[in-house]
PDB file of N, CA and C in Angstrom:
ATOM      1  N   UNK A   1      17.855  27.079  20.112  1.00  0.00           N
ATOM      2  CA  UNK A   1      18.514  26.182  19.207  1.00  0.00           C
ATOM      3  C   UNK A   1      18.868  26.934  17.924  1.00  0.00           C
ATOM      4  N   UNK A   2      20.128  26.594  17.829  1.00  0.00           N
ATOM      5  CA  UNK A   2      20.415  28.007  16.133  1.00  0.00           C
ATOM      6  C   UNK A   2      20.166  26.396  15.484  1.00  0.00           C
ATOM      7  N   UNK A   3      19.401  27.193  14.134  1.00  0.00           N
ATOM      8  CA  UNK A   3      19.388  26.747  12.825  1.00  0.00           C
ATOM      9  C   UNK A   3      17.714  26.175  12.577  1.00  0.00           C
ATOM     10  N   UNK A   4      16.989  26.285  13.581  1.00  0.00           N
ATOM     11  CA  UNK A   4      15.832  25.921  13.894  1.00  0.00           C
ATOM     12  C   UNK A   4      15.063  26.532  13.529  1.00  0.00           C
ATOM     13  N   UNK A   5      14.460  26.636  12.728  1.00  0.00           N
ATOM     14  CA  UNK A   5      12.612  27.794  11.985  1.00  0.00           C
ATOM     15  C   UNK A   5      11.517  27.194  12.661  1.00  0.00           C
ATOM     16  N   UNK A   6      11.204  28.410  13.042  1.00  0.00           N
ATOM     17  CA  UNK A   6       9.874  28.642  13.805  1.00  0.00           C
ATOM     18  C   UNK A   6       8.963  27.685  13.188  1.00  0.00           C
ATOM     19  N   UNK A   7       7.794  27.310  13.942  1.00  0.00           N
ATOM     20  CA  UNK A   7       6.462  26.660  12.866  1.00  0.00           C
ATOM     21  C   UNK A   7       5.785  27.813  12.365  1.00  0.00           C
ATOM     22  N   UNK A   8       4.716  27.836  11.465  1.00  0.00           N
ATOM     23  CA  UNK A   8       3.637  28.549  10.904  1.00  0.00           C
ATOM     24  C   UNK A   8       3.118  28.968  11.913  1.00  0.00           C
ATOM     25  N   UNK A   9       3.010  28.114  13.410  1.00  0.00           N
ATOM     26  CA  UNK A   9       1.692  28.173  14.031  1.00  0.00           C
ATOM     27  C   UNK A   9       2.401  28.404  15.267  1.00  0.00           C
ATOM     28  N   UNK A  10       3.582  29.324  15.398  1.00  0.00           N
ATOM     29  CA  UNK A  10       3.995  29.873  16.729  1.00  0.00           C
ATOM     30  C   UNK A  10       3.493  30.881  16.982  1.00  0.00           C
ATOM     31  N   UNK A  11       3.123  31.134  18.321  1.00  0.00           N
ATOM     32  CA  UNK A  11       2.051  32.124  18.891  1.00  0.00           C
ATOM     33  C   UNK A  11       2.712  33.166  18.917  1.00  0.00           C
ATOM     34  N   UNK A  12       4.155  33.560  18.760  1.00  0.00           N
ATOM     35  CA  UNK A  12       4.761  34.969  18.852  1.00  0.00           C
ATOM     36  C   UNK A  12       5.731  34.248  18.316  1.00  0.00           C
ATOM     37  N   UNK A  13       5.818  34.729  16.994  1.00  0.00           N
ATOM     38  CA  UNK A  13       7.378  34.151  16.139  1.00  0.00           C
ATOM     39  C   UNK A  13       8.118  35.785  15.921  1.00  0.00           C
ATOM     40  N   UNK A  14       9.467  35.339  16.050  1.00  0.00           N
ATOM     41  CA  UNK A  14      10.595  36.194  16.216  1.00  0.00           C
ATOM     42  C   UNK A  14      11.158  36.236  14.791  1.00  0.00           C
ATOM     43  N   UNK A  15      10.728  35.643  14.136  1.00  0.00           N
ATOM     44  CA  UNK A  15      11.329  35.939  12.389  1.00  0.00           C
ATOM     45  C   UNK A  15      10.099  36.169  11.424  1.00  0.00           C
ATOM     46  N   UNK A  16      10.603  36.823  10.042  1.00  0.00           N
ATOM     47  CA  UNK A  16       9.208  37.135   9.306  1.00  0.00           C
ATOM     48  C   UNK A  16       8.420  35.903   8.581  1.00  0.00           C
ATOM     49  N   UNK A  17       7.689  35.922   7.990  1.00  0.00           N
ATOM     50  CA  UNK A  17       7.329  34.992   7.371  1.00  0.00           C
ATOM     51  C   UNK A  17       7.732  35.024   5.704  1.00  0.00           C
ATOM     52  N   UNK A  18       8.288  33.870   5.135  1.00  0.00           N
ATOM     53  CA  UNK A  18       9.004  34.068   3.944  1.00  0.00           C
ATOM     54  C   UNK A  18       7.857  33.020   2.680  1.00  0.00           C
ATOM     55  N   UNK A  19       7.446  33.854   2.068  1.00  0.00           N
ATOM     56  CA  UNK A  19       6.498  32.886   1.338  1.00  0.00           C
ATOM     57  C   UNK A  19       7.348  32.408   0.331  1.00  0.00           C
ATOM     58  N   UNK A  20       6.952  30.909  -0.637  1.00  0.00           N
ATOM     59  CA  UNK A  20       7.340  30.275  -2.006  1.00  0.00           C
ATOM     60  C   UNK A  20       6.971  29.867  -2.636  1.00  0.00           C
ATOM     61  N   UNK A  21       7.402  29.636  -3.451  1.00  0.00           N
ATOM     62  CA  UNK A  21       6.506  28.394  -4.871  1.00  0.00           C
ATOM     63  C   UNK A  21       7.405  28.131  -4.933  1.00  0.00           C
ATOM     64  N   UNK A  22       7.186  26.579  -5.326  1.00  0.00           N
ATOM     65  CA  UNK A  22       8.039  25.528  -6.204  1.00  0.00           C
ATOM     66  C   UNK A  22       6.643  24.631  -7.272  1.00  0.00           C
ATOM     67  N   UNK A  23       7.593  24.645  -7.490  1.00  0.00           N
ATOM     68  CA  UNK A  23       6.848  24.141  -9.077  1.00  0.00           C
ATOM     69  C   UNK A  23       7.636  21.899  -9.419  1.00  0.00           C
ATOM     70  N   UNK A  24       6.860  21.522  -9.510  1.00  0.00           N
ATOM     71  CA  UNK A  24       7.048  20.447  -9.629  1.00  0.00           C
ATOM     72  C   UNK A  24       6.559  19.479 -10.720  1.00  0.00           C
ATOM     73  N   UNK A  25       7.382  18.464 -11.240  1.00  0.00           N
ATOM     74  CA  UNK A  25       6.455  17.064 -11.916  1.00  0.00           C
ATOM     75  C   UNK A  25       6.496  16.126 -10.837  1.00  0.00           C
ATOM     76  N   UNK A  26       4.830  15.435 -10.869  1.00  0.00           N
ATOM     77  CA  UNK A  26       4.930  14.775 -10.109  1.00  0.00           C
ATOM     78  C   UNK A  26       3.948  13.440 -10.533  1.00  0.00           C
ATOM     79  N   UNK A  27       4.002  12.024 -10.476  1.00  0.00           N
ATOM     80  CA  UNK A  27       3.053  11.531 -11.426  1.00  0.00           C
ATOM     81  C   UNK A  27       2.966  11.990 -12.672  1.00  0.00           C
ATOM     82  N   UNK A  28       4.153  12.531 -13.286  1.00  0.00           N
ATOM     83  CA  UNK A  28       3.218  13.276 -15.134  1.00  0.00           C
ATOM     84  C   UNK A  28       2.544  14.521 -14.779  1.00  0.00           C
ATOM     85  N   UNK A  29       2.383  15.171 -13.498  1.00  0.00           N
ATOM     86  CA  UNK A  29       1.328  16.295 -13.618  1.00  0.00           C
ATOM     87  C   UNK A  29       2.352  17.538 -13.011  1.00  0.00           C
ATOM     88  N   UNK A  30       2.489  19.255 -14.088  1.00  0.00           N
ATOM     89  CA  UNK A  30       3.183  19.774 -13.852  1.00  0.00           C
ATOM     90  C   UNK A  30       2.021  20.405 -12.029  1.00  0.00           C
ATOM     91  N   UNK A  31       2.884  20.524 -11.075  1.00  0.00           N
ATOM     92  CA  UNK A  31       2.441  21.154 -10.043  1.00  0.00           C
ATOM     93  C   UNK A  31       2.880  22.113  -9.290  1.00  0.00           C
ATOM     94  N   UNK A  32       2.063  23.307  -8.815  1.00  0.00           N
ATOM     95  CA  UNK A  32       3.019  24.559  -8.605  1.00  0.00           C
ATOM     96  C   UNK A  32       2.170  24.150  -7.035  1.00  0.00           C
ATOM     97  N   UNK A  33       2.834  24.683  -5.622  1.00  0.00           N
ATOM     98  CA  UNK A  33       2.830  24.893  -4.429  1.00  0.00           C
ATOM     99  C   UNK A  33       3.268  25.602  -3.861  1.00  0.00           C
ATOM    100  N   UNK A  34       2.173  26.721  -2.978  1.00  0.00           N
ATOM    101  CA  UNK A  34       2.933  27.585  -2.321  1.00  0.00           C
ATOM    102  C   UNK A  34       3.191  27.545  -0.991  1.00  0.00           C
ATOM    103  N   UNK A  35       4.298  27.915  -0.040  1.00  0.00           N
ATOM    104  CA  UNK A  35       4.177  27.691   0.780  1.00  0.00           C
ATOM    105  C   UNK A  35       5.169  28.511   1.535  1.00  0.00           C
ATOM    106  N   UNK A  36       5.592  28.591   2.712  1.00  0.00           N
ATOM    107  CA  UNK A  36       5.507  29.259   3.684  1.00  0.00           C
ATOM    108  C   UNK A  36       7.269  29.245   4.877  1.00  0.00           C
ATOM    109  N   UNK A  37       7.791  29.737   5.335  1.00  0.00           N
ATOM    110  CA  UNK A  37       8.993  29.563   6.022  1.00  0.00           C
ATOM    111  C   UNK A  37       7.919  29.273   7.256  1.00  0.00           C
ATOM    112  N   UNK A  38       8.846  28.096   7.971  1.00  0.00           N
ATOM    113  CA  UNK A  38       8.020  27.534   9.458  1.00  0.00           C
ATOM    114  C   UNK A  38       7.567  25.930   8.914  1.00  0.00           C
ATOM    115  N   UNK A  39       7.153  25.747   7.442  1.00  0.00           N
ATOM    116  CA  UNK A  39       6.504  24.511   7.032  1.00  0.00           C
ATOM    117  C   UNK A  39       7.822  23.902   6.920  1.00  0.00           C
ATOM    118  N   UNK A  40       7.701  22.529   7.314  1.00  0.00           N
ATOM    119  CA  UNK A  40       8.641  21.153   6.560  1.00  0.00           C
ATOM    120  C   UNK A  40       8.835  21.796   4.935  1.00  0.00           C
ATOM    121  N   UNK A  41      10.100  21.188   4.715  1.00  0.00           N
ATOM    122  CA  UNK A  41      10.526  21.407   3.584  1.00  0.00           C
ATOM    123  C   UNK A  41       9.946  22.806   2.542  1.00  0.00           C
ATOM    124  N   UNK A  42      10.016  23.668   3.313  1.00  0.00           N
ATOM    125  CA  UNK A  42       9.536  24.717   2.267  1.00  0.00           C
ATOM    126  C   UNK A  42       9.788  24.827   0.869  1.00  0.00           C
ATOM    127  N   UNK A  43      11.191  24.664   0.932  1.00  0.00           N
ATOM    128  CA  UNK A  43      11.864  25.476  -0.911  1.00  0.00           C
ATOM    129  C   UNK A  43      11.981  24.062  -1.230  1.00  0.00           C
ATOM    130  N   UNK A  44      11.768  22.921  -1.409  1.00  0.00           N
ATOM    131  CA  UNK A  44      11.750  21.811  -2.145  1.00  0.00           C
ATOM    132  C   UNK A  44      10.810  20.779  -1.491  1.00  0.00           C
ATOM    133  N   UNK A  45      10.447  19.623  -2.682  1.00  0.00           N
ATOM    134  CA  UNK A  45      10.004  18.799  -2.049  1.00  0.00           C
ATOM    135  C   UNK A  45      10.995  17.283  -1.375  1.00  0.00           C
ATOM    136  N   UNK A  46      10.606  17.380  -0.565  1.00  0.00           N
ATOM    137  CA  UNK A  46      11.843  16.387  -0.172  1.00  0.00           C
ATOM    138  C   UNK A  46      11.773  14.929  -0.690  1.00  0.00           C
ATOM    139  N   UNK A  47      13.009  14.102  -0.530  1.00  0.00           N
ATOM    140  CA  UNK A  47      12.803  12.974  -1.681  1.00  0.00           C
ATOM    141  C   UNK A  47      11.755  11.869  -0.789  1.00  0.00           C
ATOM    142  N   UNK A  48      11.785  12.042   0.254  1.00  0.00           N
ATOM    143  CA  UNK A  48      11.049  10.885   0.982  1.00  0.00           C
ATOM    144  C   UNK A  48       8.912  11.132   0.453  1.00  0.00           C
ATOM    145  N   UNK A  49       8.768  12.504   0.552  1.00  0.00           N
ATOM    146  CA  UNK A  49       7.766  13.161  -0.100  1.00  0.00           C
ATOM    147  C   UNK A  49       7.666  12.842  -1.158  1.00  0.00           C
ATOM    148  N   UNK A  50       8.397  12.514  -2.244  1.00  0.00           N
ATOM    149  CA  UNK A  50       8.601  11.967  -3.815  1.00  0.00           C
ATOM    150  C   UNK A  50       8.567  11.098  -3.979  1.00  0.00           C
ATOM    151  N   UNK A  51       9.339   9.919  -2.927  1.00  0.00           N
ATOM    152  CA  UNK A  51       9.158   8.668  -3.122  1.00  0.00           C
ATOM    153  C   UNK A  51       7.754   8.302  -2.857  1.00  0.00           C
ATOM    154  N   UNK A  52       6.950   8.723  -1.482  1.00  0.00           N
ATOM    155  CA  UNK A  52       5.331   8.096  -1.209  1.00  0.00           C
ATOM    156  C   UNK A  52       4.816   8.503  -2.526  1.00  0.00           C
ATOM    157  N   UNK A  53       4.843   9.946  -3.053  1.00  0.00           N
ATOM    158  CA  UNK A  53       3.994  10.676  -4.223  1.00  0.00           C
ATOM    159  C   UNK A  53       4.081   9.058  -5.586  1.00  0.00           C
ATOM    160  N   UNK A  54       5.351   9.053  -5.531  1.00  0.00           N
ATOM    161  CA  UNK A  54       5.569   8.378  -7.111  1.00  0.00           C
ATOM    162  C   UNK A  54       5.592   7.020  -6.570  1.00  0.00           C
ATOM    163  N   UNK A  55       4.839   6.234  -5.634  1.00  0.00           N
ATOM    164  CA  UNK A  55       4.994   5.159  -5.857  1.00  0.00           C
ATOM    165  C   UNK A  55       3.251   4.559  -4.677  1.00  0.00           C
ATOM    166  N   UNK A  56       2.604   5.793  -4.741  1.00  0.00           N
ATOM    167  CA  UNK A  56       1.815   5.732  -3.835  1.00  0.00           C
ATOM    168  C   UNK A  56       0.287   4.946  -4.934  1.00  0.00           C
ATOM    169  N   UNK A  57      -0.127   3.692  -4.163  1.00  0.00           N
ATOM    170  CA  UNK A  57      -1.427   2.749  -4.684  1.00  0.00           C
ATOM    171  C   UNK A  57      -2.269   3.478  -4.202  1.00  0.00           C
ATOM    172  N   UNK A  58      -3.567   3.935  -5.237  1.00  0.00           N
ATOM    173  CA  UNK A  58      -4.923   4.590  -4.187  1.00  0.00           C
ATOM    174  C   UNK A  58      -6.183   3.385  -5.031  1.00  0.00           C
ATOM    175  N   UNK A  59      -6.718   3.202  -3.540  1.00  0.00           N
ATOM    176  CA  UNK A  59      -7.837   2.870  -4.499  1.00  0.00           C
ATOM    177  C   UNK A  59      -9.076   3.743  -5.267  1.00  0.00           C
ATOM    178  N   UNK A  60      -9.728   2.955  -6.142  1.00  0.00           N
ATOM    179  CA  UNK A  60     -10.272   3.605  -7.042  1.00  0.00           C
ATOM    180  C   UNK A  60     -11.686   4.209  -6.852  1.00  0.00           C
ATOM    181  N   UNK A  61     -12.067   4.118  -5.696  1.00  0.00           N
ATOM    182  CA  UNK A  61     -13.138   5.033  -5.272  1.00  0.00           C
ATOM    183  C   UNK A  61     -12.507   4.871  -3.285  1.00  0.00           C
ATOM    184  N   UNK A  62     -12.961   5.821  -3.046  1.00  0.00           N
ATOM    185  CA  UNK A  62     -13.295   6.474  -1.696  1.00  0.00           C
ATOM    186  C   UNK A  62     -12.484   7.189  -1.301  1.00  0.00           C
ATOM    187  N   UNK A  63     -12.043   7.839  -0.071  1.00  0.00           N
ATOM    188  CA  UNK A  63     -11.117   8.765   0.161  1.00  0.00           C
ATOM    189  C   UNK A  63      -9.918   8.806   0.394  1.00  0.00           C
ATOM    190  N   UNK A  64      -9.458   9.973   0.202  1.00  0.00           N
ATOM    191  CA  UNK A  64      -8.025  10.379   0.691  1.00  0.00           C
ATOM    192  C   UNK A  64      -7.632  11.594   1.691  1.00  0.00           C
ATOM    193  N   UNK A  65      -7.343  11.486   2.691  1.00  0.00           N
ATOM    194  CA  UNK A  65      -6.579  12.312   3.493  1.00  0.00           C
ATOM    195  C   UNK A  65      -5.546  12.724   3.842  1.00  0.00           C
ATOM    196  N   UNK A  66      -5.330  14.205   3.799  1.00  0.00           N
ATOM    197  CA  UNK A  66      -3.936  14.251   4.316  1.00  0.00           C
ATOM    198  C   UNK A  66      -4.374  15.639   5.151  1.00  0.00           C
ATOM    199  N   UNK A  67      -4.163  15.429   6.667  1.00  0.00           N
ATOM    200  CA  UNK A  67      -4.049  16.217   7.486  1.00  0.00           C
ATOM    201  C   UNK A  67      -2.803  17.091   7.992  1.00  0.00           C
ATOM    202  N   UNK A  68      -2.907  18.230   8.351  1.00  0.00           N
ATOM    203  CA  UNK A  68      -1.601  18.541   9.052  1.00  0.00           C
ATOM    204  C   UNK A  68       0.162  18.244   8.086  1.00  0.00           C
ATOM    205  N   UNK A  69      -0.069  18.152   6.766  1.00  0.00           N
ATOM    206  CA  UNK A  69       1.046  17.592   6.237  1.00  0.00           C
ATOM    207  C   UNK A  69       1.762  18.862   5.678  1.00  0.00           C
ATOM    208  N   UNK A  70       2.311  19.914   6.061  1.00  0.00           N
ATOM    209  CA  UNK A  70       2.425  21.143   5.488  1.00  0.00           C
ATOM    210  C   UNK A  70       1.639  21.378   4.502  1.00  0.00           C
ATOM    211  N   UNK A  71       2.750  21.841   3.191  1.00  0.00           N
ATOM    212  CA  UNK A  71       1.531  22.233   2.087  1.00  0.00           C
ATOM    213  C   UNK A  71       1.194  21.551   1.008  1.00  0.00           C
ATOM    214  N   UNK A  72       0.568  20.365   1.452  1.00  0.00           N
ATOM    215  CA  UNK A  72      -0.222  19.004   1.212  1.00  0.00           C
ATOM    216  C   UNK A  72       0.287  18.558  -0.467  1.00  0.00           C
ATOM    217  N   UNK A  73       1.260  18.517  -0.506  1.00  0.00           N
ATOM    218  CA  UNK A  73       1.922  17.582  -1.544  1.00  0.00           C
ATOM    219  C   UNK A  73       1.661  16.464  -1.802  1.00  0.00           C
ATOM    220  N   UNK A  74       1.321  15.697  -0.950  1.00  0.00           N
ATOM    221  CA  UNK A  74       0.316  14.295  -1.019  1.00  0.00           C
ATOM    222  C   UNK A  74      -0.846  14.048  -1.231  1.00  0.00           C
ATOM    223  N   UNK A  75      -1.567  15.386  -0.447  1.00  0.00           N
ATOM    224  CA  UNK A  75      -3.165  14.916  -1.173  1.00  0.00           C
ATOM    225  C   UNK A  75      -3.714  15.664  -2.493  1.00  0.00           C
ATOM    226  N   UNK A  76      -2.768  16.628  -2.324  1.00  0.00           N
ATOM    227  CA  UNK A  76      -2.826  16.912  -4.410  1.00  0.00           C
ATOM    228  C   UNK A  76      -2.280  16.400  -5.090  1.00  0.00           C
ATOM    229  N   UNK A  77      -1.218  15.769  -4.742  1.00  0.00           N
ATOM    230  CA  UNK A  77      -0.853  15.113  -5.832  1.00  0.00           C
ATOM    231  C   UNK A  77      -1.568  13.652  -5.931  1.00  0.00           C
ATOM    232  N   UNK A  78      -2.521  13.311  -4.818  1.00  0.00           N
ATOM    233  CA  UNK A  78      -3.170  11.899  -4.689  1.00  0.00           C
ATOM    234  C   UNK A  78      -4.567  12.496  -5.631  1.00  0.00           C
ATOM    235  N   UNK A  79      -4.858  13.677  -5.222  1.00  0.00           N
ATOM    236  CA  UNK A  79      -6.204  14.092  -6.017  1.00  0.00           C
ATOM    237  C   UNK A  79      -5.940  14.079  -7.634  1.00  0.00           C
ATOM    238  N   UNK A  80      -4.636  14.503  -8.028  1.00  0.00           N
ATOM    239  CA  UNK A  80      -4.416  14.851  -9.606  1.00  0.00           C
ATOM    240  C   UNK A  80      -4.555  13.106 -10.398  1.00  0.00           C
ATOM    241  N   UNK A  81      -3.545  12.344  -9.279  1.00  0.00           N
ATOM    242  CA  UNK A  81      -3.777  10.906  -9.882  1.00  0.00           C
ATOM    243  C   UNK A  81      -4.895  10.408 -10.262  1.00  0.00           C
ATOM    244  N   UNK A  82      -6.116  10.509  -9.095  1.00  0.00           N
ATOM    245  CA  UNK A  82      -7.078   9.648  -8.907  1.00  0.00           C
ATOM    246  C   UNK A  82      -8.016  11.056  -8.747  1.00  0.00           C
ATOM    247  N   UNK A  83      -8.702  11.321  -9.855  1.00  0.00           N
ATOM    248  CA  UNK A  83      -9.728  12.672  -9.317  1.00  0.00           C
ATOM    249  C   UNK A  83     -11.254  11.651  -9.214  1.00  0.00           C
ATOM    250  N   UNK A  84     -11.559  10.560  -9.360  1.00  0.00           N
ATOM    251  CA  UNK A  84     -12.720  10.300  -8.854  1.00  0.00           C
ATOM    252  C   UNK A  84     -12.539   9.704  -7.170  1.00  0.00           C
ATOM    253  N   UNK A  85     -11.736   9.794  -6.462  1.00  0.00           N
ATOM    254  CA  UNK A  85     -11.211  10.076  -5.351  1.00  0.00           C
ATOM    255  C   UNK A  85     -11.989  11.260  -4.592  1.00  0.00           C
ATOM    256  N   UNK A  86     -12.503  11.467  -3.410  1.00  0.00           N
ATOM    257  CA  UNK A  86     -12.573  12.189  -2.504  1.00  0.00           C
ATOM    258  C   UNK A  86     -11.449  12.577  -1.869  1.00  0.00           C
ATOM    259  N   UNK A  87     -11.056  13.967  -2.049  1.00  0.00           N
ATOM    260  CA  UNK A  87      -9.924  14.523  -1.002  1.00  0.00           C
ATOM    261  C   UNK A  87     -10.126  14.901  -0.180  1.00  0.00           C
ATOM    262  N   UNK A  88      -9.200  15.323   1.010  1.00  0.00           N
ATOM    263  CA  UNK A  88      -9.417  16.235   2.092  1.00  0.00           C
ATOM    264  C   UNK A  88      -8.221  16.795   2.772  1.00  0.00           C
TER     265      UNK A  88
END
């Protein structure tokens, strides 16, 4: 398939790996993320990612998860909101 990037987690990838930062506001909090060619949205955060971030309810004690979400834009930015929160 042309136009298609490998995942992070291909067992023999045919292209190099391209690292990044982006730097973000998110909630009021400046946030830098690095991340990787193969991840969802590498060089930006995408707006659907912005919209959960900036409009996301946590409650005020117990946890938060974010598994498997590339390079977890949600649960840092859920941890920066709410730091008496458990992350993971």
């Amino acid at each position: 398939m042309v136009g298609v990037s490998e995942h992070y987690f291909s067992e023999n990838p045919t292209s190099s790996e391209k690292l990044g930062l982006i730097r973000a506001t998110l909630n009021g909090f400046q946030l830098e993320f690095m991340t990787s060619s193969g991840v969802f949205s590498h060089k930006r955060i995408d707006n659907g990612t912005r919209l959960i971030v900036e409009s996301m309810v946590l409650p005020t004690e117990g946890r938060v998860l974010d598994i498997g979400c590339g390079y977890g834009v949600i649960g840092i930015a859920a941890a920066k909101k709410n730091p008496s929160s458990e992350s993971g």
